[in-house]
ModelCIF file with pLDDT and N, C-alpha, C, O atoms, coordinates in Angstrom:
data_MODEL
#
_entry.id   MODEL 
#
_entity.id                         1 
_entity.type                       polymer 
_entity.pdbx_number_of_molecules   1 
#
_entity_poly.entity_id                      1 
_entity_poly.type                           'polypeptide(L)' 
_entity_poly.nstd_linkage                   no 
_entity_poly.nstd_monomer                   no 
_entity_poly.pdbx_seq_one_letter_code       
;(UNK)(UNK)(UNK)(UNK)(UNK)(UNK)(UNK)(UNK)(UNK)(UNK)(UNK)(UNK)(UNK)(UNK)(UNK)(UNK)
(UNK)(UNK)(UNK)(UNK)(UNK)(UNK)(UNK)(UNK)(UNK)(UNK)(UNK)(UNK)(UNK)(UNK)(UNK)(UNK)
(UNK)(UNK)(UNK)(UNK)(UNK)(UNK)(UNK)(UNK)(UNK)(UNK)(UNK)
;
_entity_poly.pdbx_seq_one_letter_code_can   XXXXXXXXXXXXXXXXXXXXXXXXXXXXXXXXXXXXXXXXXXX 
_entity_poly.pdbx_strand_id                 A 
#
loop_
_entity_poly_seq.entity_id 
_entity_poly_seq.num 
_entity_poly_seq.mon_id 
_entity_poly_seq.hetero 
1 1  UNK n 
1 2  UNK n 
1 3  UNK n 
1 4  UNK n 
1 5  UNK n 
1 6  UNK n 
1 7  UNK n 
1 8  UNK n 
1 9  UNK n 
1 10 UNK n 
1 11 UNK n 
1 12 UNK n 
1 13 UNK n 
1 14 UNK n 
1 15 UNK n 
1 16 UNK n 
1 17 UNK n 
1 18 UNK n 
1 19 UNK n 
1 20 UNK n 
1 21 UNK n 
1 22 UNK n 
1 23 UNK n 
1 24 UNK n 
1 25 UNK n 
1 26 UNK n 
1 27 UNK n 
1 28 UNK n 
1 29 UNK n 
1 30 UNK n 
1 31 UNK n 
1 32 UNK n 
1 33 UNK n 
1 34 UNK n 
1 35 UNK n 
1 36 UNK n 
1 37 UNK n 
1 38 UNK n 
1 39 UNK n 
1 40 UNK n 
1 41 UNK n 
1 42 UNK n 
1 43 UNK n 
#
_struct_asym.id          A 
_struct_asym.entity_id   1 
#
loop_
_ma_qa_metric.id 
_ma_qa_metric.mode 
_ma_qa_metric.name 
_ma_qa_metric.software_group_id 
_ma_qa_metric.type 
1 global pLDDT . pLDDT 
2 local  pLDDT . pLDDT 
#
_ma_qa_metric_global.metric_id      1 
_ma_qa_metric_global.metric_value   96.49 
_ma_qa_metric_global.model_id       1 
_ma_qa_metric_global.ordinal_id     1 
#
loop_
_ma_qa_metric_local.label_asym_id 
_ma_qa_metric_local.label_comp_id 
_ma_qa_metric_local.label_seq_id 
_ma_qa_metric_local.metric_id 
_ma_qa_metric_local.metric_value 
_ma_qa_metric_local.model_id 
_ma_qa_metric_local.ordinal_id 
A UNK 1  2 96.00 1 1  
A UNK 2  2 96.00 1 2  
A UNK 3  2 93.00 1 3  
A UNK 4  2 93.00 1 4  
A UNK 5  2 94.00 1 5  
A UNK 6  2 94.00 1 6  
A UNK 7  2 95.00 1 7  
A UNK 8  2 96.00 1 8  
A UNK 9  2 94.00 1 9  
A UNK 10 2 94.00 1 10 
A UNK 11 2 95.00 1 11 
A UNK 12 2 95.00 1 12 
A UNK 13 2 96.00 1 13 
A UNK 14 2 96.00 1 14 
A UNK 15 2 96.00 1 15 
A UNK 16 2 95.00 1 16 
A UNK 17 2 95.00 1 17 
A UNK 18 2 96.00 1 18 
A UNK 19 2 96.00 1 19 
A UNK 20 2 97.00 1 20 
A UNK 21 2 97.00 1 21 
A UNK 22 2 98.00 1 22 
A UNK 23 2 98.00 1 23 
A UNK 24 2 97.00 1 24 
A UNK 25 2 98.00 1 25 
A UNK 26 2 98.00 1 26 
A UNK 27 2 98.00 1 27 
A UNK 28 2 98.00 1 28 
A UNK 29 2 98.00 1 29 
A UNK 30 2 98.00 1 30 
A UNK 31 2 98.00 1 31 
A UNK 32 2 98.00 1 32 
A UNK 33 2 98.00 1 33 
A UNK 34 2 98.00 1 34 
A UNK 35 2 98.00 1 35 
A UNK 36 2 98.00 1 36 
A UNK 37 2 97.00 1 37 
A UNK 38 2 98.00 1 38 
A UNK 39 2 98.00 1 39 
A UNK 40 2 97.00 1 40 
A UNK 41 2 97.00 1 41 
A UNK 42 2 97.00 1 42 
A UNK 43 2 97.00 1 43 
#
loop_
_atom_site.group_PDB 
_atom_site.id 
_atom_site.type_symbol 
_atom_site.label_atom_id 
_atom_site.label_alt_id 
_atom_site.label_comp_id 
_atom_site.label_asym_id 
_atom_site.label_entity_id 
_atom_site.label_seq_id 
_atom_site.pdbx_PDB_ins_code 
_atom_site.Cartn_x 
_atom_site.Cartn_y 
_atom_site.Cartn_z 
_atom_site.occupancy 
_atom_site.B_iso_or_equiv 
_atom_site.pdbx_formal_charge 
_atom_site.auth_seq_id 
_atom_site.auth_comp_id 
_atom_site.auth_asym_id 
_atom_site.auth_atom_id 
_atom_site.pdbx_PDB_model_num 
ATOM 1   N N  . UNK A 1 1  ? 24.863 123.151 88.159  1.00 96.00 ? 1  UNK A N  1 
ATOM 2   C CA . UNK A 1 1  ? 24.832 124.432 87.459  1.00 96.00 ? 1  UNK A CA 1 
ATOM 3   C C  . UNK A 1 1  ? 24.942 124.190 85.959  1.00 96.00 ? 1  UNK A C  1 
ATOM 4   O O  . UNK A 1 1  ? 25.901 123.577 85.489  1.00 96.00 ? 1  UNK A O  1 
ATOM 5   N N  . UNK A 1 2  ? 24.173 124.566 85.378  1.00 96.00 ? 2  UNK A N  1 
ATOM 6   C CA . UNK A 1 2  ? 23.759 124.057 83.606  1.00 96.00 ? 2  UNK A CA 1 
ATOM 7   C C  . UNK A 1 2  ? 23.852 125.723 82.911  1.00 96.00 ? 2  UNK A C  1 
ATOM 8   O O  . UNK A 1 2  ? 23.328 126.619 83.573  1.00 96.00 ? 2  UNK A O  1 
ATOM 9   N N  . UNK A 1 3  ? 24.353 125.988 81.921  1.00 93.00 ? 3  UNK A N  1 
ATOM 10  C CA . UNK A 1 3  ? 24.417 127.188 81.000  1.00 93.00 ? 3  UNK A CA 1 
ATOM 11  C C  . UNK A 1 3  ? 23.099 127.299 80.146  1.00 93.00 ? 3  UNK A C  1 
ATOM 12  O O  . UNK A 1 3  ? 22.762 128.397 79.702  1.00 93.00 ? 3  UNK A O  1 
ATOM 13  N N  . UNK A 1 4  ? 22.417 126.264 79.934  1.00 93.00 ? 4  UNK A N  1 
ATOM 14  C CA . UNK A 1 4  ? 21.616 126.562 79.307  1.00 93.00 ? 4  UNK A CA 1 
ATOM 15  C C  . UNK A 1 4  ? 19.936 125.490 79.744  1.00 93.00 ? 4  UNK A C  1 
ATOM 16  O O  . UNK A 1 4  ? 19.867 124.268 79.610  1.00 93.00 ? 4  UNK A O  1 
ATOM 17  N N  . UNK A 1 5  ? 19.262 126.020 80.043  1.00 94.00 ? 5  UNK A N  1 
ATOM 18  C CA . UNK A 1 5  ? 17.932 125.415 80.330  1.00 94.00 ? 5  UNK A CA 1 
ATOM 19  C C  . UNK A 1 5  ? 17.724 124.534 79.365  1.00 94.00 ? 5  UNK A C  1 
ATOM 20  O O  . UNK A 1 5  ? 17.148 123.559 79.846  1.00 94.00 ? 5  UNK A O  1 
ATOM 21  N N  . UNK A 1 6  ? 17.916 124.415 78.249  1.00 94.00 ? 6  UNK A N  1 
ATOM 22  C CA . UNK A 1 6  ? 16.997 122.704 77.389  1.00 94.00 ? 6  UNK A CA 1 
ATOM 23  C C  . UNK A 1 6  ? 18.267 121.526 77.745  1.00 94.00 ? 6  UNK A C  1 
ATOM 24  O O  . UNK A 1 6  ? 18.183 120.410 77.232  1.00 94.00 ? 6  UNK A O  1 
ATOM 25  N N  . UNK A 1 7  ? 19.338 121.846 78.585  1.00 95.00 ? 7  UNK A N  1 
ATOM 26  C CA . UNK A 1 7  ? 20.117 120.575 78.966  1.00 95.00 ? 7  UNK A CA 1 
ATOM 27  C C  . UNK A 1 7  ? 19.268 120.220 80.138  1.00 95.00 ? 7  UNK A C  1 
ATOM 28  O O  . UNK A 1 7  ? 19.431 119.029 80.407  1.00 95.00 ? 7  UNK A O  1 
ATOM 29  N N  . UNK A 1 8  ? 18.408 120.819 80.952  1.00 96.00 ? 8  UNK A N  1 
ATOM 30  C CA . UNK A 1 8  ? 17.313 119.830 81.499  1.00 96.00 ? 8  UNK A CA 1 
ATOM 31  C C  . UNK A 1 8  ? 16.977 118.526 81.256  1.00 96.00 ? 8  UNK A C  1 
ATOM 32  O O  . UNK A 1 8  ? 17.300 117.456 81.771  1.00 96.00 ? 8  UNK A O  1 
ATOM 33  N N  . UNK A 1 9  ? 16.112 118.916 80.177  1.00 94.00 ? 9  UNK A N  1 
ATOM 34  C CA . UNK A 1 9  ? 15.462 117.747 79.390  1.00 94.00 ? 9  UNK A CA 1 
ATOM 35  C C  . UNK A 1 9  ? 16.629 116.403 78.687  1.00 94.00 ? 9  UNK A C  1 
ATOM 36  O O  . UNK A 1 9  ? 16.485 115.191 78.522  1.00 94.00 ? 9  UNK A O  1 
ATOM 37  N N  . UNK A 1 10 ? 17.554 117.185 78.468  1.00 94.00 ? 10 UNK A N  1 
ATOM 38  C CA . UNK A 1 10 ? 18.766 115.854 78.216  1.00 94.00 ? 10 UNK A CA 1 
ATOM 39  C C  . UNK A 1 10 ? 19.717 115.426 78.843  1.00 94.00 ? 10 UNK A C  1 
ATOM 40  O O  . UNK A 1 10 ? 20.643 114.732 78.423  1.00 94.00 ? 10 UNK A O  1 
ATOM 41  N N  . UNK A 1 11 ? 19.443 116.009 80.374  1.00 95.00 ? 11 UNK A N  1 
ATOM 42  C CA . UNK A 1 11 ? 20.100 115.292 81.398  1.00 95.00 ? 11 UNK A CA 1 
ATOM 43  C C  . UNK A 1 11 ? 19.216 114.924 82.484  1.00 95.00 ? 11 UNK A C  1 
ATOM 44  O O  . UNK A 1 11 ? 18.849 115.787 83.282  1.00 95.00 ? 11 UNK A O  1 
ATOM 45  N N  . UNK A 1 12 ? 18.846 113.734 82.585  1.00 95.00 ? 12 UNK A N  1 
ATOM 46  C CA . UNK A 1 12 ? 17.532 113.576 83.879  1.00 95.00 ? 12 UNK A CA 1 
ATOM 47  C C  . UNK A 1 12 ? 18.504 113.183 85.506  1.00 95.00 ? 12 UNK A C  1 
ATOM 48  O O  . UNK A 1 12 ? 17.924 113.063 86.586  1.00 95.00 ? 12 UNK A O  1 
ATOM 49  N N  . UNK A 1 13 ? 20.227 113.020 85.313  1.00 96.00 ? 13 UNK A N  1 
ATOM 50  C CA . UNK A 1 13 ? 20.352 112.980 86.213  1.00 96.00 ? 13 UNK A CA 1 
ATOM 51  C C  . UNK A 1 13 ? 20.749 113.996 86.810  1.00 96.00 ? 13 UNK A C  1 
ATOM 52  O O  . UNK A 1 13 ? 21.588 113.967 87.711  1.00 96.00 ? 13 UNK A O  1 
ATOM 53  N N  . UNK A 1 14 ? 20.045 115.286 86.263  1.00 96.00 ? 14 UNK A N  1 
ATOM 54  C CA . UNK A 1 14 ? 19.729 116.466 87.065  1.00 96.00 ? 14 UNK A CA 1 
ATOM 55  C C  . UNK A 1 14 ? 18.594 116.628 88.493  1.00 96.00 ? 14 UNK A C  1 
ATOM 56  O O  . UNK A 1 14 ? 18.543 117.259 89.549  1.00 96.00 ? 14 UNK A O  1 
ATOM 57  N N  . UNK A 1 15 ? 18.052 115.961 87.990  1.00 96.00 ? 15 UNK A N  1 
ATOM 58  C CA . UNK A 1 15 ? 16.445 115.763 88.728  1.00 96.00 ? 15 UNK A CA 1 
ATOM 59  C C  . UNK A 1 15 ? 16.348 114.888 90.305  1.00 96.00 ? 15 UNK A C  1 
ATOM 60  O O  . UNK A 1 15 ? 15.431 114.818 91.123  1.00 96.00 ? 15 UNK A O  1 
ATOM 61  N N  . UNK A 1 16 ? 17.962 114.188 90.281  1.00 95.00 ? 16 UNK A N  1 
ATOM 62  C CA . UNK A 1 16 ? 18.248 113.050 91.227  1.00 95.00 ? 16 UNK A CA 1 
ATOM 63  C C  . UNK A 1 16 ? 18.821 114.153 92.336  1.00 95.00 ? 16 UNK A C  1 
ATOM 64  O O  . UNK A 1 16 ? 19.268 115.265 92.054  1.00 95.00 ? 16 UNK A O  1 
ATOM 65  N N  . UNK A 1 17 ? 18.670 113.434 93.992  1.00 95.00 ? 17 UNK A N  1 
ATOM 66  C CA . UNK A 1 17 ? 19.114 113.983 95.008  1.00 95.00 ? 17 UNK A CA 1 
ATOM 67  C C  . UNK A 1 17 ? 20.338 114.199 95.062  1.00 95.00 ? 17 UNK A C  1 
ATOM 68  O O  . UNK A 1 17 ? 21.128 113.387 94.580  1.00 95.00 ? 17 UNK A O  1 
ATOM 69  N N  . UNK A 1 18 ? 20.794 115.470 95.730  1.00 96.00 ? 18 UNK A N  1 
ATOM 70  C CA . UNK A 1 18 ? 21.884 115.944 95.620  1.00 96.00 ? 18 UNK A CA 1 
ATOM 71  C C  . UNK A 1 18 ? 22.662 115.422 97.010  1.00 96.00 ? 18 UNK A C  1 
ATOM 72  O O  . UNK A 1 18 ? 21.905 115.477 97.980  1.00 96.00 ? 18 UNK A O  1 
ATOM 73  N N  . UNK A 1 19 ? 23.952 114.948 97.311  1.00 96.00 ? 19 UNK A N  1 
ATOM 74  C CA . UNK A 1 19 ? 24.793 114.635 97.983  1.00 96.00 ? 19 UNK A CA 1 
ATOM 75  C C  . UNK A 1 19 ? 25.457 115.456 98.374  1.00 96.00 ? 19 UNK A C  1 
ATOM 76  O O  . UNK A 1 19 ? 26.451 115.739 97.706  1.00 96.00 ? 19 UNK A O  1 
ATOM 77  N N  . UNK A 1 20 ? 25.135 116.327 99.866  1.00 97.00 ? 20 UNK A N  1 
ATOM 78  C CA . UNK A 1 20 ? 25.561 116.968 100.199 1.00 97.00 ? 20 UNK A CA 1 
ATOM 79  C C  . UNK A 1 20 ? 26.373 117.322 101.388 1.00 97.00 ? 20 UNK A C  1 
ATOM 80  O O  . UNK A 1 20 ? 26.353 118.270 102.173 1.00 97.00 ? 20 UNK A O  1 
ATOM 81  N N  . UNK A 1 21 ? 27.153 116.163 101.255 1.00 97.00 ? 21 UNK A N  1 
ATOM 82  C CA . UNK A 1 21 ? 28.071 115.507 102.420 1.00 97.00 ? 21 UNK A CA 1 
ATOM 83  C C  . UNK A 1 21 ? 29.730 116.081 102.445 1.00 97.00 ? 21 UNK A C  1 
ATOM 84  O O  . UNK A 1 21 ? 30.506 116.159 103.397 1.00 97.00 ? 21 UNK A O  1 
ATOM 85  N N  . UNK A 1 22 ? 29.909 116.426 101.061 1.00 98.00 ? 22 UNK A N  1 
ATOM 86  C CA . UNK A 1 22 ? 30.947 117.003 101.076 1.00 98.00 ? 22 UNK A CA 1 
ATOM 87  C C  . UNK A 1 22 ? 30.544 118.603 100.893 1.00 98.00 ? 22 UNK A C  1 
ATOM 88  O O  . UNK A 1 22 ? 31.341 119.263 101.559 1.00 98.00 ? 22 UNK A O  1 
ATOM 89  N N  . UNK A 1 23 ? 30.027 119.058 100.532 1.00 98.00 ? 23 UNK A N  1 
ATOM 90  C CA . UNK A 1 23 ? 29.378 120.534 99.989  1.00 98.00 ? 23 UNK A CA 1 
ATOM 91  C C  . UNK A 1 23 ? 29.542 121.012 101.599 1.00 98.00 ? 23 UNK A C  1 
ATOM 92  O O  . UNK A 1 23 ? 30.199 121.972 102.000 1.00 98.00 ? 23 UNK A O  1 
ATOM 93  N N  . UNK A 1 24 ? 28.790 120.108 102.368 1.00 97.00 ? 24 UNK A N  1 
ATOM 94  C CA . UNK A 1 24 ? 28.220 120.672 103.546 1.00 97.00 ? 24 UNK A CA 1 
ATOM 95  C C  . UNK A 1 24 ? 29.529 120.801 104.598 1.00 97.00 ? 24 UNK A C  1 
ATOM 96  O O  . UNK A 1 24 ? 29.663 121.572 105.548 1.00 97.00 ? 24 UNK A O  1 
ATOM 97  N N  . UNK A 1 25 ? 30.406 119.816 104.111 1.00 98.00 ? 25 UNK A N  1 
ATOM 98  C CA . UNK A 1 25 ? 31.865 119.782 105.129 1.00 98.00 ? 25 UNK A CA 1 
ATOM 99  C C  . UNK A 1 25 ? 32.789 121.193 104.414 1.00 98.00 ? 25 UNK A C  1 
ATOM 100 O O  . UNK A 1 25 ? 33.421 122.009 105.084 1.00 98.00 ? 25 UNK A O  1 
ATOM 101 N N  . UNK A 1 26 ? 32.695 121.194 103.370 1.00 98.00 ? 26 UNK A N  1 
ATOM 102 C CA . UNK A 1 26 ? 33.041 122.880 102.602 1.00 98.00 ? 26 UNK A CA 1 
ATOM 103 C C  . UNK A 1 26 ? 32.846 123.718 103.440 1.00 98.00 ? 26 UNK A C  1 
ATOM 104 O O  . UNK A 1 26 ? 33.784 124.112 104.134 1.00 98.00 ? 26 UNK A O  1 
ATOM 105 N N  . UNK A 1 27 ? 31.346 124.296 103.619 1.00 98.00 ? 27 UNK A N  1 
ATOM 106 C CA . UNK A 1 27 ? 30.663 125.074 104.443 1.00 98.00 ? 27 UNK A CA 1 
ATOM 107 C C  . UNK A 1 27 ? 30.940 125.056 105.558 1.00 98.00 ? 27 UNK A C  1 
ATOM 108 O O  . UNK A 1 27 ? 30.260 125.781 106.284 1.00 98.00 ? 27 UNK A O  1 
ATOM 109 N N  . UNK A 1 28 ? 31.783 124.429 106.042 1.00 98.00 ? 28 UNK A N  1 
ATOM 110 C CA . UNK A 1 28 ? 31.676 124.215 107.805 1.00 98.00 ? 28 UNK A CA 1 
ATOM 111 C C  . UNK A 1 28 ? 33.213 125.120 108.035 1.00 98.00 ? 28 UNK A C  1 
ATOM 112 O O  . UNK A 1 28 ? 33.483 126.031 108.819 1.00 98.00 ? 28 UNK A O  1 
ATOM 113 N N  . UNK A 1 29 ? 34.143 124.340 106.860 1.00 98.00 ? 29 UNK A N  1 
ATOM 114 C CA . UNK A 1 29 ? 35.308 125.006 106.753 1.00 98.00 ? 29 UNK A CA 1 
ATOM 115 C C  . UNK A 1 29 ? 35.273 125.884 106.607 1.00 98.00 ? 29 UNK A C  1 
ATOM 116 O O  . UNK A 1 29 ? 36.311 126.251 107.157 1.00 98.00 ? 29 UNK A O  1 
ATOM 117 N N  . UNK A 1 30 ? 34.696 126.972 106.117 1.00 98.00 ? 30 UNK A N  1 
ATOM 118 C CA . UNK A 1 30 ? 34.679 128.137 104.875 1.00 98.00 ? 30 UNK A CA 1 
ATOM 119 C C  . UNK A 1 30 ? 34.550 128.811 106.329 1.00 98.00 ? 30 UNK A C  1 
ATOM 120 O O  . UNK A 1 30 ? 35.361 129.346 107.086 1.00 98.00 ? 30 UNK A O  1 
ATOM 121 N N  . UNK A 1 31 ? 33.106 128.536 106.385 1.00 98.00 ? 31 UNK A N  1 
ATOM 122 C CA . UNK A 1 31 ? 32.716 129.644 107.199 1.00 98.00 ? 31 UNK A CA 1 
ATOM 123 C C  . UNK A 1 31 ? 33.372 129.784 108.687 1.00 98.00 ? 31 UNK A C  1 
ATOM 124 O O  . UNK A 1 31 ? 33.268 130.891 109.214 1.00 98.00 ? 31 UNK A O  1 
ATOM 125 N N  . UNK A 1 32 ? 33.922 128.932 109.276 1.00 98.00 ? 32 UNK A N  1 
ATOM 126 C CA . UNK A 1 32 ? 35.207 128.997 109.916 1.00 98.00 ? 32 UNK A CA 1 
ATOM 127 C C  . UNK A 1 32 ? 36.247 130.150 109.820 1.00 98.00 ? 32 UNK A C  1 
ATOM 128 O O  . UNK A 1 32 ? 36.612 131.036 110.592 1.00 98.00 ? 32 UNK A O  1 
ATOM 129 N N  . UNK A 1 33 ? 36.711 129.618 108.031 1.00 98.00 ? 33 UNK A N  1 
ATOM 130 C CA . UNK A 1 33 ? 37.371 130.836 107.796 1.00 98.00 ? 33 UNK A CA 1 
ATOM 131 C C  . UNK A 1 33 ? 36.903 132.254 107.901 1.00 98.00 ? 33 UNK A C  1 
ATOM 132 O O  . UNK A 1 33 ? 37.371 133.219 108.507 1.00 98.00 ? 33 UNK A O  1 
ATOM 133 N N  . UNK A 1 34 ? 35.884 132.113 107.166 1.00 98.00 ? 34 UNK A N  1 
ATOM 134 C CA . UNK A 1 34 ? 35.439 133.983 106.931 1.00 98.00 ? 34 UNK A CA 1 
ATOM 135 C C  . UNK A 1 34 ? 35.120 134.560 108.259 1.00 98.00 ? 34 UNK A C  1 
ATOM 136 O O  . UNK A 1 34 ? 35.215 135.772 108.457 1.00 98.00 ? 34 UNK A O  1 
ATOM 137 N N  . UNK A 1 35 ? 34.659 133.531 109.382 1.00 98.00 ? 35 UNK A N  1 
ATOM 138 C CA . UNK A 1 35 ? 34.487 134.396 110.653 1.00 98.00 ? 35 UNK A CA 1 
ATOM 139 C C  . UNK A 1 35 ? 35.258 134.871 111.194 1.00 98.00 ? 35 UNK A C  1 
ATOM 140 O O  . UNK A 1 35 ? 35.173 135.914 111.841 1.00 98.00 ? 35 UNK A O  1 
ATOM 141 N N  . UNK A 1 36 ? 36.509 133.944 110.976 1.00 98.00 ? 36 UNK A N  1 
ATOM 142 C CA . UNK A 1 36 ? 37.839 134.408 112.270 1.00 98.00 ? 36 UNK A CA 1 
ATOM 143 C C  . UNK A 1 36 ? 38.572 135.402 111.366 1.00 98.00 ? 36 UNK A C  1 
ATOM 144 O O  . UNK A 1 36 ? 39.322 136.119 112.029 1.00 98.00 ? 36 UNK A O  1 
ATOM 145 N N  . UNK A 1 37 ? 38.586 135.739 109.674 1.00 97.00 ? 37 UNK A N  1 
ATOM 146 C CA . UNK A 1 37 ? 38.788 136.842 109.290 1.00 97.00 ? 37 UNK A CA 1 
ATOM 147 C C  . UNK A 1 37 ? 38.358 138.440 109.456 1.00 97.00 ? 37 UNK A C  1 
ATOM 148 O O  . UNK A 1 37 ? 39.045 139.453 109.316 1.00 97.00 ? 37 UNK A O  1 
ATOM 149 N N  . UNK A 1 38 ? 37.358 138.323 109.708 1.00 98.00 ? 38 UNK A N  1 
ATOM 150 C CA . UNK A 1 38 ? 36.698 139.319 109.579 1.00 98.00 ? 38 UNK A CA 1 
ATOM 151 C C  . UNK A 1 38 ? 36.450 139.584 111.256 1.00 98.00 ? 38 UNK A C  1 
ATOM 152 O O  . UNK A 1 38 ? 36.318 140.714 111.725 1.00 98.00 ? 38 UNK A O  1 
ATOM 153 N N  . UNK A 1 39 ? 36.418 138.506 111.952 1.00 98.00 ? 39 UNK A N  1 
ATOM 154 C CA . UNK A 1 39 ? 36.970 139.130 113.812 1.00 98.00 ? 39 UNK A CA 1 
ATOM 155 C C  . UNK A 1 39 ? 38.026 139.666 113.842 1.00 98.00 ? 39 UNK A C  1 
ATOM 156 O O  . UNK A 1 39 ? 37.886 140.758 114.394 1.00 98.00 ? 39 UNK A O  1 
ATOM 157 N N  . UNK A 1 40 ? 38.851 139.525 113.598 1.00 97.00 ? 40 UNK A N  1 
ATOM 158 C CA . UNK A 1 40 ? 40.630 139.478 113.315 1.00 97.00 ? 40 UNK A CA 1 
ATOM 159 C C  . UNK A 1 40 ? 40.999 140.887 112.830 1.00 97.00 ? 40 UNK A C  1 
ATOM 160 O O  . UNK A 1 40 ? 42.002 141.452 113.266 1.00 97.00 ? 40 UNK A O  1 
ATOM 161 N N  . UNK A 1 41 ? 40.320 141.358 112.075 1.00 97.00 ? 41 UNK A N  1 
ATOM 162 C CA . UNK A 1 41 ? 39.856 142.441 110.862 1.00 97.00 ? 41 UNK A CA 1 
ATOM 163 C C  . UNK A 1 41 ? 39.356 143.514 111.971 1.00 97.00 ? 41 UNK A C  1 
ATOM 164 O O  . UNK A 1 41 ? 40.104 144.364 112.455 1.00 97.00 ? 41 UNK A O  1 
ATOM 165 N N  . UNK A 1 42 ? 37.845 143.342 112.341 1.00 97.00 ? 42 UNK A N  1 
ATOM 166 C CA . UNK A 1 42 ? 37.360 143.810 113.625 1.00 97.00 ? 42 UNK A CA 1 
ATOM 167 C C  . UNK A 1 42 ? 38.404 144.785 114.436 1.00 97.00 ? 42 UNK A C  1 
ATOM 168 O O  . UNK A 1 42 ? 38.567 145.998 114.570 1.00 97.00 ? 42 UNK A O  1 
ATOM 169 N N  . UNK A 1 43 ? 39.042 143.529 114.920 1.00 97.00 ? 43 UNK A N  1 
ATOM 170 C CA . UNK A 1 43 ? 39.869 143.805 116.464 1.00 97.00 ? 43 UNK A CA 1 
ATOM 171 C C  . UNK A 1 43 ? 41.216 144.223 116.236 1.00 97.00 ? 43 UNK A C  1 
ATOM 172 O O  . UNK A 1 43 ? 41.957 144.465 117.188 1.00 97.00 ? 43 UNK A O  1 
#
């Protein structure tokens, strides 16, 4: 996430694959959470 578009051009290790090994273990948690909230909430 960049604030301003011409840090593009002066960061090229923007352009490199993203590692999404922990991001994706985030997501697994998270959404864990928000489901059993909002069942919970529900019922």
């Amino acid at each position: 996430f960049i604030y301003d578009a011409e840090e593009i051009e002066k960061r090229p290790e923007l352009l490199e694959p993203v590692d999404y090994k922990e991001a994706h273990e985030i997501l697994k948690r998270e959404r864990k959470h928000a489901k059993k909230w909002l069942k919970e909430m529900l019922e």
